[in-house]
N, C-alpha and C. Protein backbone atom coordinates (compact mmCIF):
# COMPACT_ATOMS: atom_id res chain seq x y z
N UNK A 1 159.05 47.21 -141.69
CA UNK A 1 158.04 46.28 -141.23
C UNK A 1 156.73 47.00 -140.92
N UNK A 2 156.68 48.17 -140.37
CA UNK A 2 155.65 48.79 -140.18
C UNK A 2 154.94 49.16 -140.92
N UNK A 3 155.55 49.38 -142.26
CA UNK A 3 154.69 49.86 -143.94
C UNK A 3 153.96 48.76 -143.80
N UNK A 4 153.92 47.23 -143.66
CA UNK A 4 153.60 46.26 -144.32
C UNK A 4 152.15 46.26 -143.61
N UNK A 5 152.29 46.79 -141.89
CA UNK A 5 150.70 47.02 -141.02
C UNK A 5 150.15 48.08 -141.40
N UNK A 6 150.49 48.91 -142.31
CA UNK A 6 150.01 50.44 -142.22
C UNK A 6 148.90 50.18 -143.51
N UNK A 7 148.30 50.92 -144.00
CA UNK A 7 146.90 51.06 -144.59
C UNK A 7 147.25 51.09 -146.11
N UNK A 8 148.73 52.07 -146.11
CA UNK A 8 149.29 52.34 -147.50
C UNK A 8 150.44 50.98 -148.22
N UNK A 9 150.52 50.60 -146.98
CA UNK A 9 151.36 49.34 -147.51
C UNK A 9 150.87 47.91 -147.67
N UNK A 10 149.69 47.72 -147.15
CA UNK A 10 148.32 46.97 -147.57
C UNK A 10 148.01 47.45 -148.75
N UNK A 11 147.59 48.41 -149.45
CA UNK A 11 147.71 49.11 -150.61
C UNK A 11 148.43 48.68 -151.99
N UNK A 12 150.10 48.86 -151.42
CA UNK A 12 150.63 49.27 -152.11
C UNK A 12 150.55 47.15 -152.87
N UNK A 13 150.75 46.34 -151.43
CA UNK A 13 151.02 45.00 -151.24
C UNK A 13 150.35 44.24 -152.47
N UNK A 14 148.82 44.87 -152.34
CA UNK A 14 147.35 44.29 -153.01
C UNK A 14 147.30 44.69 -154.65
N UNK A 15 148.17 46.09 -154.97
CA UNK A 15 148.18 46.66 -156.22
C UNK A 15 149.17 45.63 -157.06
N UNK A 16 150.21 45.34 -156.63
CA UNK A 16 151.13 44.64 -157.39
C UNK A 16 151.15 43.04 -157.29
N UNK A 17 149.97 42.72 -156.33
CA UNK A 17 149.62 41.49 -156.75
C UNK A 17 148.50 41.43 -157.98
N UNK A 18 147.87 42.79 -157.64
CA UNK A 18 146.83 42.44 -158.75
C UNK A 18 147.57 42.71 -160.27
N UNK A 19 148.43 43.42 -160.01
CA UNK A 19 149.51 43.84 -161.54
C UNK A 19 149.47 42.24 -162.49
N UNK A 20 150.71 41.35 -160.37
CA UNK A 20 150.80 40.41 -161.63
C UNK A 20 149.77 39.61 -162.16
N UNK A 21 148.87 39.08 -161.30
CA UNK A 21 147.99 38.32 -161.60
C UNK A 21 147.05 38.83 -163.02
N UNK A 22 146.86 40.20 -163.05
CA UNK A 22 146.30 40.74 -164.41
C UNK A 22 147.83 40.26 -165.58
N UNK A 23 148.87 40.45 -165.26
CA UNK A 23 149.67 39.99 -166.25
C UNK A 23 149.73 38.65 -166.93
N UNK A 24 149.19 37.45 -166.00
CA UNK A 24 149.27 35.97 -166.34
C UNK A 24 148.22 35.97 -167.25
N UNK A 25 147.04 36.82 -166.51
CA UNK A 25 145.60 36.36 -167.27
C UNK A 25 146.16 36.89 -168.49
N UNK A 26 146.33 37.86 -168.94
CA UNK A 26 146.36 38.81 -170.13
C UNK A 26 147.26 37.69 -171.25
N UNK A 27 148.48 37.02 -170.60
CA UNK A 27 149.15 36.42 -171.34
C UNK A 27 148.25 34.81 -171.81
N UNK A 28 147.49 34.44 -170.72
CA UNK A 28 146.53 33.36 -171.24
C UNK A 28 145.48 33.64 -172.24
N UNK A 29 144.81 34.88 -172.46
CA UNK A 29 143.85 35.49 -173.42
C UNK A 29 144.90 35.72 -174.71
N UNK A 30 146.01 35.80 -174.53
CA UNK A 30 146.83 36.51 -175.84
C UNK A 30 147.19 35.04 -176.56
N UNK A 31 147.95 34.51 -175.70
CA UNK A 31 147.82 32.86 -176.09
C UNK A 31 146.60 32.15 -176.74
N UNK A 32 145.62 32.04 -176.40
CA UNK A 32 144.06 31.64 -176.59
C UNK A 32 144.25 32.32 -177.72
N UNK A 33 144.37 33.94 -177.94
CA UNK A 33 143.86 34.09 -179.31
C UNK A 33 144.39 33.75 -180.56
N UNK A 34 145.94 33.82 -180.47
CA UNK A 34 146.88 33.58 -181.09
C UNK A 34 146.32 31.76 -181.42
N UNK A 35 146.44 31.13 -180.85
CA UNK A 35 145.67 29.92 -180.61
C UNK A 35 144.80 29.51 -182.06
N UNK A 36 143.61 30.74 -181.24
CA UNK A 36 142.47 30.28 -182.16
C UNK A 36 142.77 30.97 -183.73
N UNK A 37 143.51 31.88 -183.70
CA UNK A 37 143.78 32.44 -185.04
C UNK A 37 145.14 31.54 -186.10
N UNK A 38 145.63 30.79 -185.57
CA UNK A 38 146.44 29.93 -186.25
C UNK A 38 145.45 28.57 -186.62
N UNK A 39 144.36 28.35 -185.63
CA UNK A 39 143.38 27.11 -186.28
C UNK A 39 142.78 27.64 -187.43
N UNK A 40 142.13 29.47 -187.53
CA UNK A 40 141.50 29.60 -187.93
C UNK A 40 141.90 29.53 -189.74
N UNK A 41 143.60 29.76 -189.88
CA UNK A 41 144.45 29.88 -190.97
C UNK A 41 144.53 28.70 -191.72
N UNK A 42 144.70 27.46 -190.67
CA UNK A 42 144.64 25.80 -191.01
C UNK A 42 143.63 25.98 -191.88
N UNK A 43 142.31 26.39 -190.99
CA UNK A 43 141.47 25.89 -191.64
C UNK A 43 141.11 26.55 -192.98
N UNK A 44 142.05 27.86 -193.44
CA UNK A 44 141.75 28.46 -194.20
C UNK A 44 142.40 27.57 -195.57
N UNK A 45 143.44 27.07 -195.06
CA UNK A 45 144.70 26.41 -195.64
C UNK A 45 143.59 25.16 -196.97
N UNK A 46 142.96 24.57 -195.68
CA UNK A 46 142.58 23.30 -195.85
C UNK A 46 140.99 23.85 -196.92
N UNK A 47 140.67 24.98 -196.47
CA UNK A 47 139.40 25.08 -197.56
C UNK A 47 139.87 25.53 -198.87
N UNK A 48 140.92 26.19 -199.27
CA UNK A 48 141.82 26.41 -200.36
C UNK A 48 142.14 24.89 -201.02
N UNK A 49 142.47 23.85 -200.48
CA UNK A 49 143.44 22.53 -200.86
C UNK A 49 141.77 21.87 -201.61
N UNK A 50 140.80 22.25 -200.67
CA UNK A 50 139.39 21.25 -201.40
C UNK A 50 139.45 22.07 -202.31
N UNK A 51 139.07 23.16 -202.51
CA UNK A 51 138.40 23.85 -203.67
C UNK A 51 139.08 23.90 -204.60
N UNK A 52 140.78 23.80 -204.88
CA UNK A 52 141.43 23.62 -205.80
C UNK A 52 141.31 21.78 -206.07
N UNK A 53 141.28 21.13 -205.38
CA UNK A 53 140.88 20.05 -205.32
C UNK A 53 139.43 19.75 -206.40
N UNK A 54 138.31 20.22 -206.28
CA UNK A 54 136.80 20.58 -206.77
C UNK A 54 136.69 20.96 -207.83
N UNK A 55 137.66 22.13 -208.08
CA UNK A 55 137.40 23.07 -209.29
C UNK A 55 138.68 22.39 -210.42
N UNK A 56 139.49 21.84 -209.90
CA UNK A 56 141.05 22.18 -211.04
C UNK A 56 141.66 20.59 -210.71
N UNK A 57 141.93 19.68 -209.77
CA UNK A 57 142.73 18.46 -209.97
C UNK A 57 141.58 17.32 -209.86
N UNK A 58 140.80 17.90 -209.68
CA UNK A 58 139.84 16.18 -210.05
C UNK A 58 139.45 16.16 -211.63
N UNK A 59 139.36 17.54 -212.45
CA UNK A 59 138.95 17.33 -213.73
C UNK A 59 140.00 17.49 -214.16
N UNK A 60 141.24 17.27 -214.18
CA UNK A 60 142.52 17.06 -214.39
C UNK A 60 142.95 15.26 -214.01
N UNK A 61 142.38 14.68 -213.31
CA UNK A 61 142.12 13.25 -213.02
C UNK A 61 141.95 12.68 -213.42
N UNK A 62 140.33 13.23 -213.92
CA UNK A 62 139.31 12.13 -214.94
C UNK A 62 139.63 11.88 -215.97
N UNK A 63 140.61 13.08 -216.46
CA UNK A 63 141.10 12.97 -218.34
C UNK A 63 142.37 11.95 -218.25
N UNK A 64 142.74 11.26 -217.46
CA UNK A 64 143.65 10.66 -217.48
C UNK A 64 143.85 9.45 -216.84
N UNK A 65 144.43 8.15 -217.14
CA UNK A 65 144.42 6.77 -217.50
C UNK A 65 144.82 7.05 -215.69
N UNK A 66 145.95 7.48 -216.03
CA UNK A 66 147.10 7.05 -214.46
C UNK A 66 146.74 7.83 -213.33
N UNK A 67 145.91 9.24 -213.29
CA UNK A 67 145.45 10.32 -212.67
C UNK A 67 146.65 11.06 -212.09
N UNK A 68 147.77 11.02 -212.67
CA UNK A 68 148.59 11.92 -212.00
C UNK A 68 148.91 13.26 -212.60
N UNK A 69 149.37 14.64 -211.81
CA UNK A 69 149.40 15.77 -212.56
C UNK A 69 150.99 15.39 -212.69
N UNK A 70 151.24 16.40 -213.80
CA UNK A 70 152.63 17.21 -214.46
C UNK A 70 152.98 17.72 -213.30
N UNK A 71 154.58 18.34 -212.94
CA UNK A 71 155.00 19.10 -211.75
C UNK A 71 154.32 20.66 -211.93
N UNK A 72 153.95 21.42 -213.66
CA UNK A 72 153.24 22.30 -213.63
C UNK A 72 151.94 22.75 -213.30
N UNK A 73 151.25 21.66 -213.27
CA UNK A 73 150.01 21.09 -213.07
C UNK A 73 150.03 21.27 -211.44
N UNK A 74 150.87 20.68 -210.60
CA UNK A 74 150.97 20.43 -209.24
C UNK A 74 151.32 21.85 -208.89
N UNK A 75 151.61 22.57 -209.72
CA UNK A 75 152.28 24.26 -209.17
C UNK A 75 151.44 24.96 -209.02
N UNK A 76 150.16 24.51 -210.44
CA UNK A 76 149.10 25.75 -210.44
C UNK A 76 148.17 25.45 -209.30
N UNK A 77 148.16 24.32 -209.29
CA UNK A 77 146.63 23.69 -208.02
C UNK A 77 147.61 24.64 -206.63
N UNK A 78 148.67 24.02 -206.10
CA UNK A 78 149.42 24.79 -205.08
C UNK A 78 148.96 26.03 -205.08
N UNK A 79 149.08 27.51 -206.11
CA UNK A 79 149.04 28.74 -206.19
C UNK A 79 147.48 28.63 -206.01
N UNK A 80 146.87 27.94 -206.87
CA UNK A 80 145.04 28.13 -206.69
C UNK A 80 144.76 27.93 -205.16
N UNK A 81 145.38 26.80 -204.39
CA UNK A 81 144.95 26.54 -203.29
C UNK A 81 145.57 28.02 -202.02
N UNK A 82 146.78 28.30 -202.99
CA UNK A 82 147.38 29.53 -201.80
C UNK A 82 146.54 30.70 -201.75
N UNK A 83 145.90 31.13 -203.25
CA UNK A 83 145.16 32.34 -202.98
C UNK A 83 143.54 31.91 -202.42
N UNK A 84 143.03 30.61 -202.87
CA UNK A 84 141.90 30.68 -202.05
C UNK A 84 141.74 30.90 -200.56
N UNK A 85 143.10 30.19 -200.15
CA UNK A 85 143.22 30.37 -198.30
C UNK A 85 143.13 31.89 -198.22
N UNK A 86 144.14 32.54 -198.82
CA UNK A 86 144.57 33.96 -198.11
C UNK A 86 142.85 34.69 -198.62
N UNK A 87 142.53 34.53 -199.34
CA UNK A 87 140.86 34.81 -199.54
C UNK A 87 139.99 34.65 -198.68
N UNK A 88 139.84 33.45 -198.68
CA UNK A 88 139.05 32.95 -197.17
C UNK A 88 139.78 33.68 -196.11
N UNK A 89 140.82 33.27 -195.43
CA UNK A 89 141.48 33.88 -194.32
C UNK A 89 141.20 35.53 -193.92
N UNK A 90 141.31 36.15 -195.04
CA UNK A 90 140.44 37.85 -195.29
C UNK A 90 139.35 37.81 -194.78
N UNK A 91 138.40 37.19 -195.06
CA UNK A 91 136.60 36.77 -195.21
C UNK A 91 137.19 36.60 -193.38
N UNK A 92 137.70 35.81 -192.95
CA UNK A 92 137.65 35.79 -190.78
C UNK A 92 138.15 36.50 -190.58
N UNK A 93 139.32 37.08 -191.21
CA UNK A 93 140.02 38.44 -190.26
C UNK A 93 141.60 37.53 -189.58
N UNK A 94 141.80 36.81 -190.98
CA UNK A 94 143.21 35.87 -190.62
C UNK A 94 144.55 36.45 -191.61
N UNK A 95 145.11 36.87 -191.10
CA UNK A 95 146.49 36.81 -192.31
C UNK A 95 146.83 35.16 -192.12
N UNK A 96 146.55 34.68 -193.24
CA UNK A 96 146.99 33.09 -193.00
C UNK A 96 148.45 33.10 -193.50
N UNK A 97 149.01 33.96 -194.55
CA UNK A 97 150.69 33.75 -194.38
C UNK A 97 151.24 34.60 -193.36
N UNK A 98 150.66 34.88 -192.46
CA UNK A 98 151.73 36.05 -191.61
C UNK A 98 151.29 34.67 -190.35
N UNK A 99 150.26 34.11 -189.98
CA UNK A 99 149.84 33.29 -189.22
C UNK A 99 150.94 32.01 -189.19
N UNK A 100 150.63 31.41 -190.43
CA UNK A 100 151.18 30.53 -190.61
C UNK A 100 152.82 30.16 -190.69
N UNK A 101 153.66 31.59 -191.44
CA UNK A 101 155.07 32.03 -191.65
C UNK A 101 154.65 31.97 -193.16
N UNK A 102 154.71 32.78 -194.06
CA UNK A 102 154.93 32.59 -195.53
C UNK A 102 155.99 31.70 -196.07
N UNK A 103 156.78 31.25 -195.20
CA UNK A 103 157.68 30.50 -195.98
C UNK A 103 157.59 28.73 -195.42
N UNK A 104 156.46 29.03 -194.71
CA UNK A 104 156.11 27.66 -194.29
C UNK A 104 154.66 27.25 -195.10
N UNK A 105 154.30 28.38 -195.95
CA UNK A 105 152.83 27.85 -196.42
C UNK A 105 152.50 26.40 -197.37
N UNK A 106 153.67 26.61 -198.07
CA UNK A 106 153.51 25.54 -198.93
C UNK A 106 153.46 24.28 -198.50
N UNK A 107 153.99 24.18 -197.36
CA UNK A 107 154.11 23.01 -196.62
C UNK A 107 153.15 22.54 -195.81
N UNK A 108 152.12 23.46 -195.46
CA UNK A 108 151.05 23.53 -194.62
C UNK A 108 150.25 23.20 -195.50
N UNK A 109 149.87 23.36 -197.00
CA UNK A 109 149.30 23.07 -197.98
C UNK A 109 149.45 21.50 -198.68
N UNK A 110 151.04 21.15 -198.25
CA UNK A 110 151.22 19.90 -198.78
C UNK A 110 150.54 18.81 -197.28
N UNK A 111 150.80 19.56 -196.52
CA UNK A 111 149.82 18.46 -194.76
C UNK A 111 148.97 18.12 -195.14
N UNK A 112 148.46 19.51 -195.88
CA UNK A 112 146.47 19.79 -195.82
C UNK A 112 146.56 17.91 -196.73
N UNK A 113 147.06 18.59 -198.44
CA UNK A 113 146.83 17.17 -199.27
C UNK A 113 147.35 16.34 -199.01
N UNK A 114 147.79 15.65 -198.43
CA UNK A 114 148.14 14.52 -197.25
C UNK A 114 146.86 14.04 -196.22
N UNK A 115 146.67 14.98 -195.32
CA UNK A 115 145.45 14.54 -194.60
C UNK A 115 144.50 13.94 -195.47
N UNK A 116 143.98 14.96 -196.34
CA UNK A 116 143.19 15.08 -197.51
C UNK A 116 143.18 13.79 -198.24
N UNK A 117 144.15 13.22 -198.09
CA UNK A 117 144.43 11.60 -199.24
C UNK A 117 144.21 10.65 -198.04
N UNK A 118 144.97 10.80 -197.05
CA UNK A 118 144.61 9.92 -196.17
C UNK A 118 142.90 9.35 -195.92
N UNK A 119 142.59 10.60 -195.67
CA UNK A 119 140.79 10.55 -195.60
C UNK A 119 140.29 9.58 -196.67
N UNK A 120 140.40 9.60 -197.91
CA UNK A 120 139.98 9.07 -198.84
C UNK A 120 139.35 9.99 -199.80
């Protein structure tokens, strides 16, 4: 009990509160970034889905009565849209498949063209 009045045990009391309290913050900044670097992948996701969109399935559209692609057709726009993200994603300083899970990308790509249709 007497450590706790003494000068060194005020000390010692104040150090390991500040430990933890530096520990919460640190985990709220790590969170936050993690955070903002998984939006930043979306959004990498989603500028890949237009530009394959722009460049490769709308003039793939126009040539056709019904506008629908072939499943090969739907493979290449997918791969065009995967390397534009991980391109872009480079350009911010995102691994967008390590962000995202690589084995979840495709699926994050099929959201994107979903949202993407929804919109109009």
């Amino acid at each position: 009990m007497e450590l706790l009045h003494s000068e060194a045990g005020l000390t010692l009391v104040g150090s390991v509160l500040g430990t933890v309290w530096t520990f919460f913050r640190s985990r709220d900044w790590y969170e936050r970034a993690r955070r903002r670097r998984f939006g930043r992948a979306v959004t990498a996701v989603e500028a890949g889905v237009e530009l394959a969109y722009r460049t490769y399935i709308r003039e793939i559209k126009k040539g056709r009565a019904d506008g629908k692609l072939t499943e090969k057709e739907m493979e290449r726009a997918r791969e065009k849209a995967r390397r534009v993200a991980i391109k872009y994603g480079r350009t911010t300083g995102v691994d967008v498949a390590r962000e995202l899970g690589d084995e979840y990308f495709d699926l994050w790509i099929s959201r994107s063209v979903r949202r993407m249709r929804a919109q109009g």
